[in-house]
Protein backbone atom coordinates (compact mmCIF):
# COMPACT_ATOMS: atom_id res chain seq x y z
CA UNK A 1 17.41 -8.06 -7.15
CA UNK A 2 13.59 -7.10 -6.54
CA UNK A 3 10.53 -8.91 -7.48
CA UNK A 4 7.50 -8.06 -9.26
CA UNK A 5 4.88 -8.33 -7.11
CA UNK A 6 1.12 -7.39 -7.44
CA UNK A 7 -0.78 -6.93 -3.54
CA UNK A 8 -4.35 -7.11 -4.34
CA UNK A 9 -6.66 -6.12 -1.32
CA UNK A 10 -10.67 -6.87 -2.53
CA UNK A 11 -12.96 -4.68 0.10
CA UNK A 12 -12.78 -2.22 3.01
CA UNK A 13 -10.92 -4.72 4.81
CA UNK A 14 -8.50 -5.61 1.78
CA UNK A 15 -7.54 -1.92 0.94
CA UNK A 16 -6.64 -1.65 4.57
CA UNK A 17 -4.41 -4.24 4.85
CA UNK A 18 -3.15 -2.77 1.98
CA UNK A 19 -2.42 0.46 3.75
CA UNK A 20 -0.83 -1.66 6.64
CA UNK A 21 1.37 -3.84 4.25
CA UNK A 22 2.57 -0.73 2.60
CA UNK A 23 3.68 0.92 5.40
CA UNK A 24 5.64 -2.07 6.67
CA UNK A 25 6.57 -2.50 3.37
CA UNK A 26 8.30 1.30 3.27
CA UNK A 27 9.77 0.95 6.65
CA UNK A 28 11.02 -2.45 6.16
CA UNK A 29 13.06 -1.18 2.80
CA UNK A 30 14.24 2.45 4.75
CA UNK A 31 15.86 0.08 7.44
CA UNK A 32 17.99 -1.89 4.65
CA UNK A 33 19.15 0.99 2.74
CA UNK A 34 16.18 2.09 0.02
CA UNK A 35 16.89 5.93 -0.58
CA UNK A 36 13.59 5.89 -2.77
CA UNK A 37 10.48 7.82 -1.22
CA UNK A 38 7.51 5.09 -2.25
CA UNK A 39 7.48 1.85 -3.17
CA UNK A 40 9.41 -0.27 -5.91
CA UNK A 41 7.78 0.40 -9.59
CA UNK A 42 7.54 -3.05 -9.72
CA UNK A 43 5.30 -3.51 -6.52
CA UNK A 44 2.25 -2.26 -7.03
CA UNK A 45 -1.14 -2.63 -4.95
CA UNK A 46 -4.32 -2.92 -6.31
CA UNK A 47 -7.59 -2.18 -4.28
CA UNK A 48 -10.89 -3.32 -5.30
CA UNK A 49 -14.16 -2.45 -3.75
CA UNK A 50 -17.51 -0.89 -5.16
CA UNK A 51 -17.50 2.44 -3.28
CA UNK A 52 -16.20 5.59 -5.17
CA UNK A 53 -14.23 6.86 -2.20
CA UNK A 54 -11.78 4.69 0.52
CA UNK A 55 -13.16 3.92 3.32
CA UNK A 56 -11.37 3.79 6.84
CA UNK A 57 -10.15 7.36 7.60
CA UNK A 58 -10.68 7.15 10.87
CA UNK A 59 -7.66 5.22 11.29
CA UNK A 60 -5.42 7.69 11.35
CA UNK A 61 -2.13 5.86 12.25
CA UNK A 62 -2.06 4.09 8.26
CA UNK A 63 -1.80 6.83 5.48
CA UNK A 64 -4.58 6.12 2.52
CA UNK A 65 -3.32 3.96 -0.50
CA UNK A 66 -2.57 6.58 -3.54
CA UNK A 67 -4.93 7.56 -6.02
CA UNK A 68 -2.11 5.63 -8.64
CA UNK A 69 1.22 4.96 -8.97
């Protein structure tokens, strides 16, 4: 049985470790079996930061963090 768990990432640098935990995160549950295409509902990351928009597309290896989920 899963966890609740609530990633909170405060800045640029926050939301993208966000982006980086998440995709380890989805990989990590594909290898042991999870048929689901995101994340647990009960995982959910929140990013906080004062611009309007994410910053860090140029890293284009680490999809952006969804609007919501």
């Amino acid at each position: 049985m899963l966890r609740r768990f609530l990633f909170v990432g405060l800045g640029g640098s926050g939301g993208k470790t966000l982006r980086y935990l998440r995709r380890d995160l989805l990989a990590w549950l594909h290898s042991v079996g999870w048929e689901g295409d995101d994340l647990p509902v009960g995982w959910q990351m929140l990013h906080i930061d004062s611009p309007t928009q994410q910053d860090g597309q140029e890293i284009r290896d680490v999809e952006m963090l969804p609007a919501r989920s």
